[in-house]
N, C-alpha and C. Protein backbone atom coordinates (compact mmCIF):
# COMPACT_ATOMS: atom_id res chain seq x y z
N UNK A 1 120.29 131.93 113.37
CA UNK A 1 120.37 131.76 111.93
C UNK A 1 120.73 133.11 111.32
N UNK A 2 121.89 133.13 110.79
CA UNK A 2 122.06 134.37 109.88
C UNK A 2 121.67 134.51 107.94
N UNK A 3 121.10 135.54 107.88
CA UNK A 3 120.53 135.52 106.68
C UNK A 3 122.04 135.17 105.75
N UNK A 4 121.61 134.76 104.28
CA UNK A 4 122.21 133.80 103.69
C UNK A 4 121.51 134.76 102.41
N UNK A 5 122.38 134.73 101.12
CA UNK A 5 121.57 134.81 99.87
C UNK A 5 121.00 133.67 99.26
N UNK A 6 121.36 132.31 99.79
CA UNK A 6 120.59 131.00 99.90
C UNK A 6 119.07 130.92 100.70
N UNK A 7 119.32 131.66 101.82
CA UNK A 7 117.85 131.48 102.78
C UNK A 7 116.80 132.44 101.89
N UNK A 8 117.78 133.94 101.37
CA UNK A 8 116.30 134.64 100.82
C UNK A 8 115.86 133.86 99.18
N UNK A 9 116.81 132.85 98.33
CA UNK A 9 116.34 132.26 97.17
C UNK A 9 115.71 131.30 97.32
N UNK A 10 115.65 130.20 98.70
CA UNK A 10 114.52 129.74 99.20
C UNK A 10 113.26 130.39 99.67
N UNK A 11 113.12 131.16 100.09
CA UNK A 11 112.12 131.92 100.63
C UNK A 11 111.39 132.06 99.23
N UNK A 12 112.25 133.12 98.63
CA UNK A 12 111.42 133.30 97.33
C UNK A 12 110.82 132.35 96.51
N UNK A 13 111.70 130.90 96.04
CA UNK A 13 110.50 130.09 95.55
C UNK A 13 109.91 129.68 95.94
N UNK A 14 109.81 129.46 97.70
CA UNK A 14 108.45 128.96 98.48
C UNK A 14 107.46 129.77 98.14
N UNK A 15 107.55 130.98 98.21
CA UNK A 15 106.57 131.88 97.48
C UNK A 15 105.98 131.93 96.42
N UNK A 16 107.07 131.07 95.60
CA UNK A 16 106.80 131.82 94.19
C UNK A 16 105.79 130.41 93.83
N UNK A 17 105.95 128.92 94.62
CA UNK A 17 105.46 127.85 94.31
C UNK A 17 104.23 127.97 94.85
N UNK A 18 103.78 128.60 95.65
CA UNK A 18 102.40 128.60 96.39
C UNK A 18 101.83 129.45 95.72
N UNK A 19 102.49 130.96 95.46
CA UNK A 19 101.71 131.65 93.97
C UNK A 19 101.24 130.64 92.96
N UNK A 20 102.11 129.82 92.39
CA UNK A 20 102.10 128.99 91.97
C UNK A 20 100.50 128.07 91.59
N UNK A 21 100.59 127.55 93.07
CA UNK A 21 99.52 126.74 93.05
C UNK A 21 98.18 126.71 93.53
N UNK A 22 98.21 128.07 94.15
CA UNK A 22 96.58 129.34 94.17
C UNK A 22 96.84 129.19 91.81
N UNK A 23 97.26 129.18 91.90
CA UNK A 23 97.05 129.77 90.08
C UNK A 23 96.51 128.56 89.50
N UNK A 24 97.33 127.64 90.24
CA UNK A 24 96.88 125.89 88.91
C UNK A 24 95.53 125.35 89.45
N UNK A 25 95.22 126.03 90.68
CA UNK A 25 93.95 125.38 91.19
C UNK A 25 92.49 126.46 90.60
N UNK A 26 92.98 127.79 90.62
CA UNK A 26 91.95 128.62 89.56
C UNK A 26 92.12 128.66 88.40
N UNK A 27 92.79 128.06 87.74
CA UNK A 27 93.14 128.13 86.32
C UNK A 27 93.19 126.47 85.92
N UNK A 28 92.45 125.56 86.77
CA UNK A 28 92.44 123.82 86.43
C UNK A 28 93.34 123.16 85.50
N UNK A 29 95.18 123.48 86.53
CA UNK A 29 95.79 122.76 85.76
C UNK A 29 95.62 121.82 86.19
N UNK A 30 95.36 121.46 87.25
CA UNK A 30 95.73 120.05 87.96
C UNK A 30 94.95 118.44 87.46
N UNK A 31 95.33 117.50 87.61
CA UNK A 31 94.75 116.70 86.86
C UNK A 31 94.75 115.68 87.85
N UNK A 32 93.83 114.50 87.65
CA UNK A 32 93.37 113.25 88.36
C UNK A 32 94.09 112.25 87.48
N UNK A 33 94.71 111.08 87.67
CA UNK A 33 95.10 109.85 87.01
C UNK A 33 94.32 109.33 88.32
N UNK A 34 94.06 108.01 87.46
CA UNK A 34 93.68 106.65 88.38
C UNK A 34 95.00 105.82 88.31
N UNK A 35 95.28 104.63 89.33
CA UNK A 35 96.19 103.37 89.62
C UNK A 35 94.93 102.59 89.73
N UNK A 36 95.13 101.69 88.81
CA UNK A 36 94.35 100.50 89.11
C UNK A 36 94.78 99.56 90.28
N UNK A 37 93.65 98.88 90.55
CA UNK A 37 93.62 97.89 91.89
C UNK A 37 93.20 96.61 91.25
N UNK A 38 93.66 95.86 91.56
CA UNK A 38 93.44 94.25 90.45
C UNK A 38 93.78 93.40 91.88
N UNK A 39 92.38 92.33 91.87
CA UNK A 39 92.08 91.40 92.45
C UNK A 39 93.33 90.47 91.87
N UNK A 40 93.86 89.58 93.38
CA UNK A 40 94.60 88.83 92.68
C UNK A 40 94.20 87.57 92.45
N UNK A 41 93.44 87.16 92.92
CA UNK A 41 92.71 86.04 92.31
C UNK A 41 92.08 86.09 90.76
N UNK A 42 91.67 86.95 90.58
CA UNK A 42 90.46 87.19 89.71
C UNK A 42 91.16 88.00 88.56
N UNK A 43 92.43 88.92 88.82
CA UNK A 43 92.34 89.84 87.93
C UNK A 43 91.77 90.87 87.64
N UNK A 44 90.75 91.45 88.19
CA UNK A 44 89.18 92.55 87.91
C UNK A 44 90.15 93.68 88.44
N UNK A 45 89.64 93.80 87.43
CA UNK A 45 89.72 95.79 88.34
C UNK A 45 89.09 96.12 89.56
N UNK A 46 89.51 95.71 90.61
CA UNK A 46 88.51 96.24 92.11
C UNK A 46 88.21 97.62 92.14
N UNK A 47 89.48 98.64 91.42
CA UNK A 47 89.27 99.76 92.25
C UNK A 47 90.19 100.54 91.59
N UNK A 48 90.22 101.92 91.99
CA UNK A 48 91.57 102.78 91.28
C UNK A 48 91.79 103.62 92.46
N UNK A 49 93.07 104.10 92.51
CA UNK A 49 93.55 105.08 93.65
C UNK A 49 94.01 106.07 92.67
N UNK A 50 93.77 106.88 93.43
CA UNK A 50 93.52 108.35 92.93
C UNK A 50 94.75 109.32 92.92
N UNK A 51 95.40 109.92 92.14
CA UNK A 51 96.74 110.33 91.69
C UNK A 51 96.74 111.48 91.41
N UNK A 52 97.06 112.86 91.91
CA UNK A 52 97.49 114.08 91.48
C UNK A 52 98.46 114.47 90.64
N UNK A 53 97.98 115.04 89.33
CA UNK A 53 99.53 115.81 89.21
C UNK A 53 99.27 117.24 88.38
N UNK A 54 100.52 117.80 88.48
CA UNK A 54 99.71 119.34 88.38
C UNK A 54 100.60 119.44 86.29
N UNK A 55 99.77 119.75 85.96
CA UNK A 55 100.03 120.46 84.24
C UNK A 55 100.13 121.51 84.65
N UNK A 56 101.90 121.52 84.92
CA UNK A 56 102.12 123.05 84.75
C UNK A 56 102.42 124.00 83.14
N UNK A 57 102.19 124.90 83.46
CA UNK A 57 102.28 125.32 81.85
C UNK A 57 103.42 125.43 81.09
N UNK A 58 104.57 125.58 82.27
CA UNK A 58 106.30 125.64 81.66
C UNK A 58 106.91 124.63 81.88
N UNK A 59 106.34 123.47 83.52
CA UNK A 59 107.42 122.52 83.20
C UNK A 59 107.09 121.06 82.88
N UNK A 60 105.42 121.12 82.26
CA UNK A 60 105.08 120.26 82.06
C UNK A 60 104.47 119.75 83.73
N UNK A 61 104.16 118.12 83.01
CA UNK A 61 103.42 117.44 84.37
C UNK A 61 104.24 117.21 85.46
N UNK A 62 104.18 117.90 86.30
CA UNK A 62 104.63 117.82 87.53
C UNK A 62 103.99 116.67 88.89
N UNK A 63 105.31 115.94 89.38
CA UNK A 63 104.50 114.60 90.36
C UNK A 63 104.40 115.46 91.58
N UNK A 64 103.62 114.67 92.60
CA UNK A 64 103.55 115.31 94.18
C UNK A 64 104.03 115.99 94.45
N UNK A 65 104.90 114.89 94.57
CA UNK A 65 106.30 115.10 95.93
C UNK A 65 107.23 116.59 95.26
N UNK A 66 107.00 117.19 94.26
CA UNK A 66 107.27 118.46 94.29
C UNK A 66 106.06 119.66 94.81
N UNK A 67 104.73 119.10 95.33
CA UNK A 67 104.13 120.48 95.45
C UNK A 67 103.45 120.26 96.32
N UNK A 68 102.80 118.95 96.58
CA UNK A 68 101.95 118.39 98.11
C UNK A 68 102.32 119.36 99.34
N UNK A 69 103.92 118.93 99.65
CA UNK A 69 104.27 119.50 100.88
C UNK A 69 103.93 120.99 100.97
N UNK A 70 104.01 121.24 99.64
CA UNK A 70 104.10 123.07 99.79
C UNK A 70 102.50 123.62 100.18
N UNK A 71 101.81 122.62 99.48
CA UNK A 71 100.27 122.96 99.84
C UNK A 71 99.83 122.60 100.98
N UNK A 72 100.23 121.74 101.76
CA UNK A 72 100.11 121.57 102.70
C UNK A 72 100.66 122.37 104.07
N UNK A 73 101.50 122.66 103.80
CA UNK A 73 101.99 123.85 104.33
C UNK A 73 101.73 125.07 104.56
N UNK A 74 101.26 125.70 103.29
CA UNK A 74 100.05 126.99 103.01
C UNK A 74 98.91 126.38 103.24
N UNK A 75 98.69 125.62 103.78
CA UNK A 75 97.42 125.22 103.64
C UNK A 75 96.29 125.22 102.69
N UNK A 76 96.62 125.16 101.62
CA UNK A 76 95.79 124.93 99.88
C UNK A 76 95.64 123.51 99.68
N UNK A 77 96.09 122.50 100.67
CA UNK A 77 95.90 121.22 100.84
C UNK A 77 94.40 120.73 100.54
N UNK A 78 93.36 121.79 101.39
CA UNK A 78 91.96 121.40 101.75
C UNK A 78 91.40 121.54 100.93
N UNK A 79 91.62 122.96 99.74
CA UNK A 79 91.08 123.55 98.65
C UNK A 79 91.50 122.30 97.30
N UNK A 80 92.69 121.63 97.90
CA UNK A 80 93.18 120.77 96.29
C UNK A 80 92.55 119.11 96.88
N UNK A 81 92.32 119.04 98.06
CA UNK A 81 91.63 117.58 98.11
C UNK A 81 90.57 117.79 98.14
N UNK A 82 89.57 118.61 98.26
CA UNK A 82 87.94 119.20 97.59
C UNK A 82 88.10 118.77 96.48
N UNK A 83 88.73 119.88 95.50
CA UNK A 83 88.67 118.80 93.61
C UNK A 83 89.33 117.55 93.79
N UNK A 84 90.44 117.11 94.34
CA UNK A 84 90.37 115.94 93.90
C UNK A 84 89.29 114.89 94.66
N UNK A 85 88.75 115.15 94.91
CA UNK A 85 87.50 114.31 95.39
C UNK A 85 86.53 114.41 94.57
N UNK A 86 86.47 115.71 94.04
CA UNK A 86 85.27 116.12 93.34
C UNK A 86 85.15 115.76 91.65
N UNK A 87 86.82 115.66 91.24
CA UNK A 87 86.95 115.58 90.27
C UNK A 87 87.63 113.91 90.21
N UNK A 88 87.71 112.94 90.94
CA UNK A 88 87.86 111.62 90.94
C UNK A 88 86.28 110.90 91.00
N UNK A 89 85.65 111.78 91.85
CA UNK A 89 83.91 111.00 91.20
C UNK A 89 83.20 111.45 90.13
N UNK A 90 83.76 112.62 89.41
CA UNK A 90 83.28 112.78 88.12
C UNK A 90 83.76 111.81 87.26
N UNK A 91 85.22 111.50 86.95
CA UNK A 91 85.73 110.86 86.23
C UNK A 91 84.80 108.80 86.29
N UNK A 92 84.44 108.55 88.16
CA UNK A 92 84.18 107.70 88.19
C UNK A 92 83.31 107.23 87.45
N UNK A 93 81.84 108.30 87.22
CA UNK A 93 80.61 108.12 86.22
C UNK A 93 81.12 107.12 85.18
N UNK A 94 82.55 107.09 84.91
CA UNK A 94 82.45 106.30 83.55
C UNK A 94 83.03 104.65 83.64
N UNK A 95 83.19 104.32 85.35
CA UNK A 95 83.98 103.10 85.24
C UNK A 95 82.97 102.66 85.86
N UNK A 96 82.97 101.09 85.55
CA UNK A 96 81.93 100.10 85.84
C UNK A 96 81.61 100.43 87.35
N UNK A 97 80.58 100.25 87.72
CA UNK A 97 79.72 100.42 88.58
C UNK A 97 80.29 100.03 90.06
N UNK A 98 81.20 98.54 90.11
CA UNK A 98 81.54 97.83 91.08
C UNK A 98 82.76 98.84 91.32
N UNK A 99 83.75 99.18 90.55
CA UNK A 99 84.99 99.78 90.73
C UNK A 99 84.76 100.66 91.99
N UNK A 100 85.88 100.26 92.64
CA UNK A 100 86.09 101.38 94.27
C UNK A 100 87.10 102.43 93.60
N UNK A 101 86.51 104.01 94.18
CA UNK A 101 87.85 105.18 93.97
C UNK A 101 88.07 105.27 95.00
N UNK A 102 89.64 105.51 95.14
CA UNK A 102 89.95 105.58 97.00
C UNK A 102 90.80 107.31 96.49
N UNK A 103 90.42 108.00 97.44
CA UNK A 103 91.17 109.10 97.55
C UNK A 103 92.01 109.59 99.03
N UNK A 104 93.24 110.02 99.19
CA UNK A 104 93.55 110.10 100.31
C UNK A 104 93.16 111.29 100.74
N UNK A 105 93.31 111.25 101.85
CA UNK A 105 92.89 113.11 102.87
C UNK A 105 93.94 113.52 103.51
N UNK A 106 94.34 114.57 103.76
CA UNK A 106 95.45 114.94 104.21
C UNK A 106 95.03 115.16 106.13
N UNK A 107 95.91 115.16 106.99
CA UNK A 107 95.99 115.40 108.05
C UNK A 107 94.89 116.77 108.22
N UNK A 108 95.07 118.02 107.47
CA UNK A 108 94.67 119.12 107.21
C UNK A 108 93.26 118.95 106.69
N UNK A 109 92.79 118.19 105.85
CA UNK A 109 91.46 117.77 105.55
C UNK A 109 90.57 117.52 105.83
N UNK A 110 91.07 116.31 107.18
CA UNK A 110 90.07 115.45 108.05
C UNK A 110 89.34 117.05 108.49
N UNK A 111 90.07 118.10 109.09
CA UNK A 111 90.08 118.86 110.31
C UNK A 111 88.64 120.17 109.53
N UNK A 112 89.13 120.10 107.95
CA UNK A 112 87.99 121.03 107.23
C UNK A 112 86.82 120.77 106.94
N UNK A 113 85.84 121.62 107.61
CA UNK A 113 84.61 121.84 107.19
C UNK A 113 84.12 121.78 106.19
N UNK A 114 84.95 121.84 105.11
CA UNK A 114 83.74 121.82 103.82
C UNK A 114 84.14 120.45 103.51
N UNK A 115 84.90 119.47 104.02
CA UNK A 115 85.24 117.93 104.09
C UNK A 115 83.52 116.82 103.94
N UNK A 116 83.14 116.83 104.57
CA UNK A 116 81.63 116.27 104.23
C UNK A 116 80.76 117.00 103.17
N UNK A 117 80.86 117.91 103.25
CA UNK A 117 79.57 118.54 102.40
C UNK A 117 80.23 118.26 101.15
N UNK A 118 81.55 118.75 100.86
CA UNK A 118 82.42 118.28 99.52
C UNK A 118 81.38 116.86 99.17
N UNK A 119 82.29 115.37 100.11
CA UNK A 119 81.70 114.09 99.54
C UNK A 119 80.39 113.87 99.46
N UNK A 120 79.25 114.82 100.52
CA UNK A 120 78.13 114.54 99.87
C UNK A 120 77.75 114.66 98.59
N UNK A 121 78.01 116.41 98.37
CA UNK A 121 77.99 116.57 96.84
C UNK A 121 78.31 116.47 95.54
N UNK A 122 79.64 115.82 95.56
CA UNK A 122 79.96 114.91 94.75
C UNK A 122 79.59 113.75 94.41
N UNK A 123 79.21 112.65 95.25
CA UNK A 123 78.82 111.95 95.42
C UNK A 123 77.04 111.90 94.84
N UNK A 124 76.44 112.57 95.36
CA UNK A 124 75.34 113.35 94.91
C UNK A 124 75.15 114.01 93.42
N UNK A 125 76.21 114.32 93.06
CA UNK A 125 76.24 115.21 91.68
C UNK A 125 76.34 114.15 90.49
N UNK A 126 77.11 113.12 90.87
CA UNK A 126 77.86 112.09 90.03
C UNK A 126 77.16 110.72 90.01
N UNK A 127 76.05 110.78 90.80
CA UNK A 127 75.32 109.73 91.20
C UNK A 127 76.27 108.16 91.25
N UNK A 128 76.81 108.61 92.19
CA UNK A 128 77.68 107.41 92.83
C UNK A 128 77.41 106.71 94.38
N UNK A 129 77.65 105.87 94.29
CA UNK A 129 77.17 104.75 95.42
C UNK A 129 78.28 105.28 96.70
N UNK A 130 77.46 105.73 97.46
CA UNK A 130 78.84 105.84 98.91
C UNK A 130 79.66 104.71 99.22
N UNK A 131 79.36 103.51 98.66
CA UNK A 131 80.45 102.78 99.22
C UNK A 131 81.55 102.19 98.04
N UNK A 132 81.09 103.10 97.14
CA UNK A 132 82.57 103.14 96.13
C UNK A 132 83.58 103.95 96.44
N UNK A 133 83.03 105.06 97.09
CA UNK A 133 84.32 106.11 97.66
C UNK A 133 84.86 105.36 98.69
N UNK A 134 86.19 105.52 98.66
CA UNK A 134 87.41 104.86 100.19
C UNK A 134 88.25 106.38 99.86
N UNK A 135 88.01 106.57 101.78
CA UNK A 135 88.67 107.58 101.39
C UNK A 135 90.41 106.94 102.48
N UNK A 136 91.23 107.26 102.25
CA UNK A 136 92.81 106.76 102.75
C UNK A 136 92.88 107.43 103.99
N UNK A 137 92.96 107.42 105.07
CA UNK A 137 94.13 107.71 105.70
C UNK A 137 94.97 107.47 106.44
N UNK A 138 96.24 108.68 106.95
CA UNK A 138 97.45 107.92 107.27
C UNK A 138 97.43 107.87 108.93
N UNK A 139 98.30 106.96 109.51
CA UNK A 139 98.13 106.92 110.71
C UNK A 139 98.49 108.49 111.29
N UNK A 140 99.10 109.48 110.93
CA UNK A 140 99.39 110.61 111.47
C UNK A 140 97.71 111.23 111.13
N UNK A 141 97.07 111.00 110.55
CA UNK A 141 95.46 111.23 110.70
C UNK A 141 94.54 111.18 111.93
N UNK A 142 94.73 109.84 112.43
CA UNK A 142 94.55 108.95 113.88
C UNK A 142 94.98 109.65 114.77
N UNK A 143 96.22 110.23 115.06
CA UNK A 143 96.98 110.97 115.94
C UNK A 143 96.75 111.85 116.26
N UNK A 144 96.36 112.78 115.71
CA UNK A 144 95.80 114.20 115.41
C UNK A 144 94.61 114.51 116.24
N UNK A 145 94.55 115.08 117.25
CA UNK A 145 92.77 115.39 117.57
C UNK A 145 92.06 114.30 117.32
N UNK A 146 92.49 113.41 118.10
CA UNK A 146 91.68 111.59 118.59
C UNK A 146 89.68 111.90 117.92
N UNK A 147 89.56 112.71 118.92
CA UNK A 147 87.86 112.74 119.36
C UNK A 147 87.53 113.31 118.32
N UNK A 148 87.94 114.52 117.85
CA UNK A 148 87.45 115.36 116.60
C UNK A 148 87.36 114.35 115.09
N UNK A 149 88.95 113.94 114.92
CA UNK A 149 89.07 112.80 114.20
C UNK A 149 88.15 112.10 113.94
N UNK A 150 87.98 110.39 115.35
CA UNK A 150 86.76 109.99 115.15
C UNK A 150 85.85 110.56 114.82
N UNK A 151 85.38 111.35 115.89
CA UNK A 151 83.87 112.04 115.38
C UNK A 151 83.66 112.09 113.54
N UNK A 152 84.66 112.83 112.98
CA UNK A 152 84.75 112.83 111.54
C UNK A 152 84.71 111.70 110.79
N UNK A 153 85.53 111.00 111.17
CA UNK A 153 85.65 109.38 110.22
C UNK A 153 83.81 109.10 110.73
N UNK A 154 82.85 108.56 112.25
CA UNK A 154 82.00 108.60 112.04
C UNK A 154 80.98 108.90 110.87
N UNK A 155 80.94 110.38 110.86
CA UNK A 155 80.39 111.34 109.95
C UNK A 155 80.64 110.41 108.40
N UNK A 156 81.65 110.38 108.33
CA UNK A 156 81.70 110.20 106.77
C UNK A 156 81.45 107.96 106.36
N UNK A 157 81.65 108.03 107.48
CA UNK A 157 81.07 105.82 107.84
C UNK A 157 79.81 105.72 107.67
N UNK A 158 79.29 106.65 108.27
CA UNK A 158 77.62 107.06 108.45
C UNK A 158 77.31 107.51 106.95
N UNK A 159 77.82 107.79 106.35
CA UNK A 159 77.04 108.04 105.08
C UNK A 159 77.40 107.04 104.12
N UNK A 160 78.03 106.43 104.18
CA UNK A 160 78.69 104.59 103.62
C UNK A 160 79.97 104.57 102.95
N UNK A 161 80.63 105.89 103.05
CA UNK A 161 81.74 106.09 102.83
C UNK A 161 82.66 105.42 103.22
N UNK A 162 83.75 104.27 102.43
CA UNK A 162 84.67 103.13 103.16
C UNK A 162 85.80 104.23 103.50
N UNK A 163 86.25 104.04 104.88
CA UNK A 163 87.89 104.57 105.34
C UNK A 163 88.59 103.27 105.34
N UNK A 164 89.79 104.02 104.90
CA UNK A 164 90.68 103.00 104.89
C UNK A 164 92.02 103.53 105.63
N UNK A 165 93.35 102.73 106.14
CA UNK A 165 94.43 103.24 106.68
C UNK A 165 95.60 102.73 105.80
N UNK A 166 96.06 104.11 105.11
CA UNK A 166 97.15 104.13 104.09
C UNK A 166 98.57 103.97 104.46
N UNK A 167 99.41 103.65 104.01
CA UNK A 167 100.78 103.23 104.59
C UNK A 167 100.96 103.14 106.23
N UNK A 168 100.24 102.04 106.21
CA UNK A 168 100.16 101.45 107.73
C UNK A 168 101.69 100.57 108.05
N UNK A 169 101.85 101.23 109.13
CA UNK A 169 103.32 100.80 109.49
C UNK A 169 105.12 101.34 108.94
N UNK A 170 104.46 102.76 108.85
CA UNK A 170 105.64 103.52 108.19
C UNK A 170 105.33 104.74 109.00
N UNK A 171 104.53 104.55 110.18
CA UNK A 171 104.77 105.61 111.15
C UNK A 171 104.24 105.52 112.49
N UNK A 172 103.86 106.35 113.04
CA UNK A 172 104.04 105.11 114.51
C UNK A 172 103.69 104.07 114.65
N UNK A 173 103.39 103.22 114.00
CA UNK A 173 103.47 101.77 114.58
C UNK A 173 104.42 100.96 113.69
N UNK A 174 105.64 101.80 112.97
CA UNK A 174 106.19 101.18 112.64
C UNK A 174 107.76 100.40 113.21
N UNK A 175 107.93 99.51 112.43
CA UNK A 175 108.68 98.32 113.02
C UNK A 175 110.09 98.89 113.23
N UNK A 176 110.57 100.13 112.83
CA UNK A 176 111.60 100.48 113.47
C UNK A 176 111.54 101.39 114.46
């Protein structure tokens, strides 16, 4: 690969986006939306899934799929699914009791230590029922360090925490 004045103006906003988002996570731009979940029989609100997006200060609300990967990458993944866990069962305090919050975990998440103690204490802080939290994940979750994995999903079953498996069939076991 030969350097490029393209490769160093990538470089630089990979940088400049992860500066970036060390800043929106100490400075709480980031924000929680819910997606409602509606029974189809019934209509009810079952549940809400849990939605990131970052209030940036210049370009406005910013979706994911512009900053996920990058955090995930720097690994600020673990530090931004802590609040959003933490800050999707605060918000929960105010929806009816039955409502499920499902939050996803990143590949990088399952694997962090402060991953349980986070949902205890949230959970704990917010006085919420463990089996309103579902937490998502993706089959590249499963894949990952089998034993460690389980062991973890355990850990967090054991405290009544629902797992769930998020876009099932859009990666290895999918139909193409």
């Amino acid at each position: 690969c030969m350097f490029t004045p393209d490769l160093d103006e990538r470089a630089r906003a990979r940088l400049q986006i992860e500066a970036d988002l060390n800043s929106a996570l100490e400075n709480n731009e980031m924000r929680v939306f819910f997606q409602p979940l509606v029974d189809a029989k019934t209509h009810d609100m079952v549940g809400c899934e849990t939605l990131i997006r970052w209030q940036h200060p210049t370009r406005g609300l910013v979706f994911p799929g512009e900053f996920i990967e990058h955090a995930e990458d720097s690994g600020l993944i673990t530090r931004m699914g802590d609040w959003i866990i933490r800050a999707a069962l605060s918000e929960a305090r105010k929806l009816p009791a039955h409502v499920r919050i499902s939050c996803n975990i990143s590949p990088l998440q399952i694997h962090s230590a402060s991953l349980v103690s986070t949902v205890v204490n949230a959970l704990a802080t917010n006085r919420i029922e463990p089996s309103r939290l579902e937490l998502e994940i993706t089959e590249t979750v499963l894949m990952s360090d089998t034993d460690f994995t389980l062991k973890r999903l355990h850990q967090l079953k054991d405290l009544g925490v629902r797992i769930a498996l998020d876009d099932f069939g859009t990666g290895f076991s999918s139909l193409s």
